[in-house]
C-alpha atoms as a PDB file:
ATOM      1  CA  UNK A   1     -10.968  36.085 -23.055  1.00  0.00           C
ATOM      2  CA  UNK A   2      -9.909  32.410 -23.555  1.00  0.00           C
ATOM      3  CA  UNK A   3      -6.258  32.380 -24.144  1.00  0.00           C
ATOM      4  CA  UNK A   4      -3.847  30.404 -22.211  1.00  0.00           C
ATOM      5  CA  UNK A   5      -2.535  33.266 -21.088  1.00  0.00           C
ATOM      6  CA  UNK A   6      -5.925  34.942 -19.776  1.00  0.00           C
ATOM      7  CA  UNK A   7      -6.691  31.551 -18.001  1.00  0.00           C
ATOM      8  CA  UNK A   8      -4.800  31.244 -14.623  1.00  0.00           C
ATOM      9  CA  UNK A   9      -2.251  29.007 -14.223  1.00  0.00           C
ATOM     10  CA  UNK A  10      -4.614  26.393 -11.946  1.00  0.00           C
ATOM     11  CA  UNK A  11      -6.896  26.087 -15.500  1.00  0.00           C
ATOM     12  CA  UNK A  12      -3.888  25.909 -17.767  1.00  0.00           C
ATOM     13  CA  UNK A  13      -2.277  23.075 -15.393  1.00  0.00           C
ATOM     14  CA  UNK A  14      -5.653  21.208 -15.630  1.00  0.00           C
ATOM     15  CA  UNK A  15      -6.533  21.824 -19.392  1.00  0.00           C
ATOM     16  CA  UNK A  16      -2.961  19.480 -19.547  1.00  0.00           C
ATOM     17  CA  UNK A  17      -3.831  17.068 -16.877  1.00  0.00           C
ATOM     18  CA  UNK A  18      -6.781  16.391 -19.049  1.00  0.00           C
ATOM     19  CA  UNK A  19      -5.126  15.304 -21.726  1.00  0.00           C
ATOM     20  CA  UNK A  20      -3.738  11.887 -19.755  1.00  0.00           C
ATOM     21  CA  UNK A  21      -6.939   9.256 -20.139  1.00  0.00           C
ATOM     22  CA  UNK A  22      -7.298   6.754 -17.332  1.00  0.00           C
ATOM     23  CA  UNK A  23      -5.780   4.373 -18.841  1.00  0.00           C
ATOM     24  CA  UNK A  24      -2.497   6.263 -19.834  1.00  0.00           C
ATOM     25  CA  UNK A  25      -2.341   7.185 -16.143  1.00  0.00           C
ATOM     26  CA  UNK A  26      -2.867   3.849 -15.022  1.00  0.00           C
ATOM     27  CA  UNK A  27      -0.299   2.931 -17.631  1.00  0.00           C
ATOM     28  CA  UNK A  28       2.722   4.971 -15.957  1.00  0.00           C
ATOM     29  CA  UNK A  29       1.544   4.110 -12.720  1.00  0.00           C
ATOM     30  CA  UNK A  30       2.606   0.532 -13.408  1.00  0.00           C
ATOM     31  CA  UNK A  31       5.121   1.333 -15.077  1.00  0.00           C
ATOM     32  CA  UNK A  32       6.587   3.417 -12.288  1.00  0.00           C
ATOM     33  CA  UNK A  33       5.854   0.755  -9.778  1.00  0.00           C
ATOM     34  CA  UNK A  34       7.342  -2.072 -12.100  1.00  0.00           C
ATOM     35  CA  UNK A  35      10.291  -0.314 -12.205  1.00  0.00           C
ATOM     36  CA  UNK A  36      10.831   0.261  -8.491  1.00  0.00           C
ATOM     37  CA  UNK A  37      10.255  -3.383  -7.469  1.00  0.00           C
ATOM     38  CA  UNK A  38      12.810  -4.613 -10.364  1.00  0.00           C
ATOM     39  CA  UNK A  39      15.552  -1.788  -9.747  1.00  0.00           C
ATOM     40  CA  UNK A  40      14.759  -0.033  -6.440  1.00  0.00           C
ATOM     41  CA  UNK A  41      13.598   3.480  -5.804  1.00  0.00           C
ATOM     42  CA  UNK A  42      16.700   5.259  -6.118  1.00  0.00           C
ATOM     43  CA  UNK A  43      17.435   3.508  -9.879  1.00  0.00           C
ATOM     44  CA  UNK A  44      14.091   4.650 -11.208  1.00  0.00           C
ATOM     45  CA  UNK A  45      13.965   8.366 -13.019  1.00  0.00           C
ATOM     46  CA  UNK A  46      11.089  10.392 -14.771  1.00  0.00           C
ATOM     47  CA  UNK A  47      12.916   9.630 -18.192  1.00  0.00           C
ATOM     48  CA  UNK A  48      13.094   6.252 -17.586  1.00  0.00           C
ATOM     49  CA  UNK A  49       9.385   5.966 -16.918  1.00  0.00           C
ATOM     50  CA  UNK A  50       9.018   7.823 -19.757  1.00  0.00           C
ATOM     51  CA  UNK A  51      10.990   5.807 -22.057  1.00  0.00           C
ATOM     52  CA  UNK A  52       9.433   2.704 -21.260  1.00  0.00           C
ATOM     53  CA  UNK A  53       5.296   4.308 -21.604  1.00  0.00           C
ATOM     54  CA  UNK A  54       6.775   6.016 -25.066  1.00  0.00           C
ATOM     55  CA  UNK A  55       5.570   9.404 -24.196  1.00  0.00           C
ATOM     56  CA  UNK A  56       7.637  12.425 -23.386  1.00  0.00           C
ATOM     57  CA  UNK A  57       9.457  13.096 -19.645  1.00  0.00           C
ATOM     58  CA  UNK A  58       7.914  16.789 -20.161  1.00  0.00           C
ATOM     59  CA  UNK A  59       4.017  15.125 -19.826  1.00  0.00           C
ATOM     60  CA  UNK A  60       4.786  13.352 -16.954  1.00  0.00           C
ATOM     61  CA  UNK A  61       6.617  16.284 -14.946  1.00  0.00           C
ATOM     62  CA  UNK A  62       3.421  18.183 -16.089  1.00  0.00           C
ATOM     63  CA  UNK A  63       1.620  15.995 -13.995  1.00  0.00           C
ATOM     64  CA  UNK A  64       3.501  15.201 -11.406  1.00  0.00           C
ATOM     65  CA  UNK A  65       6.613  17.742 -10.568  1.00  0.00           C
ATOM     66  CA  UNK A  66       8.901  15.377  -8.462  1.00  0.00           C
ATOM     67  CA  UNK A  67       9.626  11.461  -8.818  1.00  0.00           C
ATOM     68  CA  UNK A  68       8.435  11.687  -4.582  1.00  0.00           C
ATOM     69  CA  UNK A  69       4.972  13.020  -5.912  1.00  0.00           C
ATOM     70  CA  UNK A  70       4.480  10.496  -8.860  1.00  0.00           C
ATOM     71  CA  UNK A  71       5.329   7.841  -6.784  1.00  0.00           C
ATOM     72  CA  UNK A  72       3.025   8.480  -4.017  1.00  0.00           C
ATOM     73  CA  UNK A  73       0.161   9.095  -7.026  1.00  0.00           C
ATOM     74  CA  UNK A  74       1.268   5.815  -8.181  1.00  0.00           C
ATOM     75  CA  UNK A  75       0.885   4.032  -4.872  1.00  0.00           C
ATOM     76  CA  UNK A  76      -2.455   5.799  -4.073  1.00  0.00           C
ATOM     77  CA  UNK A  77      -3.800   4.854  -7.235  1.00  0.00           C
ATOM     78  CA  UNK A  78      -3.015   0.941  -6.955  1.00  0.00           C
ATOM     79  CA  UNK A  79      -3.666   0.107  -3.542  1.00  0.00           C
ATOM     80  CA  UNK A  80      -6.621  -1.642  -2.741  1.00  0.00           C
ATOM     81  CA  UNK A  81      -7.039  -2.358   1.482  1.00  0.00           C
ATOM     82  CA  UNK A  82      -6.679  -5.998   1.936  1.00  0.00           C
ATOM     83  CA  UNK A  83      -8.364  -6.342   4.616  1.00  0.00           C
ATOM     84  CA  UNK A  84     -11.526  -3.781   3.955  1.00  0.00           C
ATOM     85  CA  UNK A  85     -14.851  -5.886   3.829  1.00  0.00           C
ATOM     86  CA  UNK A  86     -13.933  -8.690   5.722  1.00  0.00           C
ATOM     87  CA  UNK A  87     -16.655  -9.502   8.237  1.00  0.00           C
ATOM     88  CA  UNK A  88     -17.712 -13.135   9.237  1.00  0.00           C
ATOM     89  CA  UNK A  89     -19.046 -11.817  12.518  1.00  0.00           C
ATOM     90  CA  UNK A  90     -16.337 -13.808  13.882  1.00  0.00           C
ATOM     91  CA  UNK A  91     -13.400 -11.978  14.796  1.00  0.00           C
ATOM     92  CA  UNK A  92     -11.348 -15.379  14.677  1.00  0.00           C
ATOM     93  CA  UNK A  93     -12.362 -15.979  11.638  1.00  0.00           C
ATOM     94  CA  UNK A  94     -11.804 -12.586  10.637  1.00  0.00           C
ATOM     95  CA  UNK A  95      -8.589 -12.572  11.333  1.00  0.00           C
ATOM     96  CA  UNK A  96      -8.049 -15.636   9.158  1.00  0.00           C
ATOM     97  CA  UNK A  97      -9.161 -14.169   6.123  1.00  0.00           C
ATOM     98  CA  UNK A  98      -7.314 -11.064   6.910  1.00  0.00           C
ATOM     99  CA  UNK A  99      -4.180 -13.053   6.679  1.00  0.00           C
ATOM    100  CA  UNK A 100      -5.301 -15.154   3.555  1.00  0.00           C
ATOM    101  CA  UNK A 101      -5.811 -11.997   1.851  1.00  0.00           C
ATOM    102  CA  UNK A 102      -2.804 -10.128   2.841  1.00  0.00           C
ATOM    103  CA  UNK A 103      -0.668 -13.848   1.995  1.00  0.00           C
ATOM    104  CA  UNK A 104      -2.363 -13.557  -1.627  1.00  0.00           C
ATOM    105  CA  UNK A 105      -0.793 -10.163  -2.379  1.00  0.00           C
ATOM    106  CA  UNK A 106       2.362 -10.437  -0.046  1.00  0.00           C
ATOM    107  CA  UNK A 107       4.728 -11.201  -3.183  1.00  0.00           C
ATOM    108  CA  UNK A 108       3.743  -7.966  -5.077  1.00  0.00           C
ATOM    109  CA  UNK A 109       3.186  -6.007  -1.634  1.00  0.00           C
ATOM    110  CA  UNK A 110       6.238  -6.848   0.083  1.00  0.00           C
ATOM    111  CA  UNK A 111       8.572  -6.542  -2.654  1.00  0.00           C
ATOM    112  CA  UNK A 112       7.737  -3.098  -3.248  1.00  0.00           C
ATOM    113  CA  UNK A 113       8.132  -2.839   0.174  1.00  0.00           C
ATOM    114  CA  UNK A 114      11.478  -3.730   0.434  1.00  0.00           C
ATOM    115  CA  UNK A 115      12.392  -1.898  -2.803  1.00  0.00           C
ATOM    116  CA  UNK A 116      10.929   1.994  -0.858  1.00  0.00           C
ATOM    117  CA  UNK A 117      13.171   0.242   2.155  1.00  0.00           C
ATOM    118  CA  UNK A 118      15.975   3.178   1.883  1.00  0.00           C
ATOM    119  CA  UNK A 119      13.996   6.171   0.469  1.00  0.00           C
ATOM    120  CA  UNK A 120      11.232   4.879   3.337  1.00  0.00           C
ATOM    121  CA  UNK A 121      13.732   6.534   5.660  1.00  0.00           C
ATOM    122  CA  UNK A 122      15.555   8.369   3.527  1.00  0.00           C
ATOM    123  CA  UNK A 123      12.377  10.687   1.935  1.00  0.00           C
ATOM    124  CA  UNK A 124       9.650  12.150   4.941  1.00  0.00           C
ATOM    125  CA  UNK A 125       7.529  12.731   1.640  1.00  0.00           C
ATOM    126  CA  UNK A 126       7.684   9.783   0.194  1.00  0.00           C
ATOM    127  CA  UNK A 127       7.693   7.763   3.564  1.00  0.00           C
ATOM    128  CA  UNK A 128       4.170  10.007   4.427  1.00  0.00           C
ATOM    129  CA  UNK A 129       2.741   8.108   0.565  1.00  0.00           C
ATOM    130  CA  UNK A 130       3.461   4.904   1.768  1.00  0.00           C
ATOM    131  CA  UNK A 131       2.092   5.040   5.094  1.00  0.00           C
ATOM    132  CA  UNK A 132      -1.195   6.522   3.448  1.00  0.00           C
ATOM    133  CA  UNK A 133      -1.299   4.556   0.636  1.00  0.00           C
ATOM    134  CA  UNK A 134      -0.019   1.330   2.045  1.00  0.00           C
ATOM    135  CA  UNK A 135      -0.185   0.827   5.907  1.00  0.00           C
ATOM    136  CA  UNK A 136      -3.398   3.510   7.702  1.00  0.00           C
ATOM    137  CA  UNK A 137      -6.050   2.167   5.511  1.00  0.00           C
ATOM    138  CA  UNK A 138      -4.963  -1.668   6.636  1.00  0.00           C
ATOM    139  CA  UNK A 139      -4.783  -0.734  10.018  1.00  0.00           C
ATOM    140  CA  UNK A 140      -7.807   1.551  10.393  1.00  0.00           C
ATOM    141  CA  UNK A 141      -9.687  -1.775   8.736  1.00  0.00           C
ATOM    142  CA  UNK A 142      -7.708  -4.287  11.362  1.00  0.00           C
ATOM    143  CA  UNK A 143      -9.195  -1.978  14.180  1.00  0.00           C
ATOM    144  CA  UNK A 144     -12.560  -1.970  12.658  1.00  0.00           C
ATOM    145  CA  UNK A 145     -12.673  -6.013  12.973  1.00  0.00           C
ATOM    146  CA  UNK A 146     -11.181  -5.591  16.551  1.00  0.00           C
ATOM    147  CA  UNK A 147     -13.795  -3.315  17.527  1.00  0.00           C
ATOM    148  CA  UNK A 148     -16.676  -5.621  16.475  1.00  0.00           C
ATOM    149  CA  UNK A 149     -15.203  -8.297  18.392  1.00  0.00           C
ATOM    150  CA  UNK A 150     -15.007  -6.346  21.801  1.00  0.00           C
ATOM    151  CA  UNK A 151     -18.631  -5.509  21.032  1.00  0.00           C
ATOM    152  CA  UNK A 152     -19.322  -9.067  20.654  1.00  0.00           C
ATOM    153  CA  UNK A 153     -18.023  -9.970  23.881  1.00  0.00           C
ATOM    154  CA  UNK A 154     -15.246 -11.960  22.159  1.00  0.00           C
ATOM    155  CA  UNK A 155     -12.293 -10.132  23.467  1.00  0.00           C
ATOM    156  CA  UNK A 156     -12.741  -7.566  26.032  1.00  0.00           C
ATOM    157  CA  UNK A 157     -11.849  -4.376  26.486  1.00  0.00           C
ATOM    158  CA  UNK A 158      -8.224  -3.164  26.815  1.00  0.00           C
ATOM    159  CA  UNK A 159      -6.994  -6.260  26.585  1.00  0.00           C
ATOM    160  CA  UNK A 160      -3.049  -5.780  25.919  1.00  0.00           C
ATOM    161  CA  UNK A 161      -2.588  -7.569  22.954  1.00  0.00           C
ATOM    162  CA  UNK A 162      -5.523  -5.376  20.905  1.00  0.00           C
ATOM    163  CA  UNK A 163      -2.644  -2.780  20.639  1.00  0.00           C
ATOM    164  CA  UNK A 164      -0.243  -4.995  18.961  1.00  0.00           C
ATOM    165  CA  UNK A 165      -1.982  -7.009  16.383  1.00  0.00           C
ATOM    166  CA  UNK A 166      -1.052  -4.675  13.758  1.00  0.00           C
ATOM    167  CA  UNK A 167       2.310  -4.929  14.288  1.00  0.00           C
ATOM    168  CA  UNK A 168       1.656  -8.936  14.285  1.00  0.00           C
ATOM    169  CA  UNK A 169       0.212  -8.430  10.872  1.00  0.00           C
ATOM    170  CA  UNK A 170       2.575  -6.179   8.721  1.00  0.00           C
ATOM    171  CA  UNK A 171       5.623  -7.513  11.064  1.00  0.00           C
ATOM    172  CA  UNK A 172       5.385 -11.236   9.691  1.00  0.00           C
ATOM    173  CA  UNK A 173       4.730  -9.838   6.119  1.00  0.00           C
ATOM    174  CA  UNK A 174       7.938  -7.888   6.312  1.00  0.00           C
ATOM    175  CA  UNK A 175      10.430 -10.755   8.226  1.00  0.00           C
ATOM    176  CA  UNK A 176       9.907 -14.010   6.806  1.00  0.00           C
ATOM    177  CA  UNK A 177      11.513 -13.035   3.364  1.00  0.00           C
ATOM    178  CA  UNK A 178      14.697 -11.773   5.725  1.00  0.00           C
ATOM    179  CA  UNK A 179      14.626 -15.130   7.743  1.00  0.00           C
ATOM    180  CA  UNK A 180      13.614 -17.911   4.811  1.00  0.00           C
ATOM    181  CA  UNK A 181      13.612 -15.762   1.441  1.00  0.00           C
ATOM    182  CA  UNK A 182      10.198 -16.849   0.644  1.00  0.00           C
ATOM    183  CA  UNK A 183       7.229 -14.560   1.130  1.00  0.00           C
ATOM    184  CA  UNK A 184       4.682 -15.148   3.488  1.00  0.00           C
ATOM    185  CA  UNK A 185       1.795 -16.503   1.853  1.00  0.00           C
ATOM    186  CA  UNK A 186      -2.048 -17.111   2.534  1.00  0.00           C
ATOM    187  CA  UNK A 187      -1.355 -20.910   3.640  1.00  0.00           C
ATOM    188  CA  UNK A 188       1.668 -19.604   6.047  1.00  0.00           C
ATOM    189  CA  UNK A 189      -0.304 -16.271   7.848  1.00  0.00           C
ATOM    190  CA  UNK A 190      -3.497 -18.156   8.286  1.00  0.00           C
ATOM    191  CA  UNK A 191      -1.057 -21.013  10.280  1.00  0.00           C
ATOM    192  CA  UNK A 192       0.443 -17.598  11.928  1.00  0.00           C
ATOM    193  CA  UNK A 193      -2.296 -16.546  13.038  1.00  0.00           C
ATOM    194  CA  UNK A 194      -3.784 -19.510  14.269  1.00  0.00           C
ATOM    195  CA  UNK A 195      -0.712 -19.866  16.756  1.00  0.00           C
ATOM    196  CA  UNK A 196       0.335 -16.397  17.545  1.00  0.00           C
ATOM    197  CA  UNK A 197      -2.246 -13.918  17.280  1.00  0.00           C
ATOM    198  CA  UNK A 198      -5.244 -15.648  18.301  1.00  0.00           C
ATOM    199  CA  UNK A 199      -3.820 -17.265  21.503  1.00  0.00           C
ATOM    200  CA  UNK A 200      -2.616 -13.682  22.285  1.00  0.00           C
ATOM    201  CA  UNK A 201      -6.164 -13.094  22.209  1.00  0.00           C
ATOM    202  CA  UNK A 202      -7.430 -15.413  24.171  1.00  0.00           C
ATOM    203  CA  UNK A 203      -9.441 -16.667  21.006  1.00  0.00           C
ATOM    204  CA  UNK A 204      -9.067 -19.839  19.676  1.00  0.00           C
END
């Protein structure tokens, strides 16, 4: 048999996912993620993504049944780790173009940041995305660079401030629009970490 019917509802659900190409997908992805950083997550609805791709709300709760779950497809989609790849076999240096790399995205990074800032607490679902999508991968990659220094004898083992240069990382990102209203760029986290997290260190 090949009706719809006759097909179970995992092959019907997928004969309709097919229909979206890349490209539309990738479409209301940024369109989704547009929307949050100009009006915040709790402004931004299904039929206002729709709206503004010109297709129908129906095809995108096809796809994705809650604004939480399009969202987090959204962020999954579009994140690419900032710091993955970086490896001067230095960890100093390292850690300098971690922070030029993070301070060339921080505008479109931290804004959205701050945009998810109530439904971050507000949604476990959603909050679950962003760690995923946004923070684990950075860290696990941070730790990776970490680890080879260690091994090289730069910094040794259990040394305190390991544990915290994560929070060293993503913490300037998130305060220095609070404190100055400008984002922290390349130029400003490489001078960051120059001062703070490589004397922590002991690195220079």
């Amino acid at each position: 048999m090949t009706s719809q019917a006759a097909d179970g509802p995992d092959t019907v659900a997928a004969s309709r996912r097919s229909k979206i190409t890349p490209e539309r997908e990738r479409e209301f992805f940024d369109a989704v993620l547009d929307q949050i950083r100009a009006c915040g997550y709790e402004s931004v609805t299904m039929e206002g993504v729709a709206a503004s791709t010109r297709c129908s709300k129906s095809t995108l709760y096809r796809q994705w049944k809650t604004k939480p779950q399009f969202v987090a497809a959204a962020l999954r989609a579009s994140h690419r780790v900032r710091f993955a790849g970086i490896d001067t076999g230095s960890l100093a240096e390292d850690l300098r173009q971690a922070a030029r790399a993070a301070g060339d995205w921080s505008g479109k990074d931290t804004s959205l940041l701050q945009a998810l800032g109530h439904a971050w607490t507000a949604d476990k679902e959603l909050a679950q995305a962003l760690r995923e999508a946004l923070v684990y991968p950075e860290i696990a990659a941070l730790q990776e660079m970490l680890a080879r220094g260690v091994a090289r004898g730069e910094v040794r083992a259990g040394h305190p401030a390991l544990e915290y240069v994560p929070a060293m990382m993503f913490g300037v990102l998130r305060v220095r629009p609070v404190l100055s209203g400008q984002y922290a760029d390349a130029d400003y986290l490489a001078r960051f970490v120059d001062a703070t997290v490589l004397p922590a260190l002991g690195l220079t």
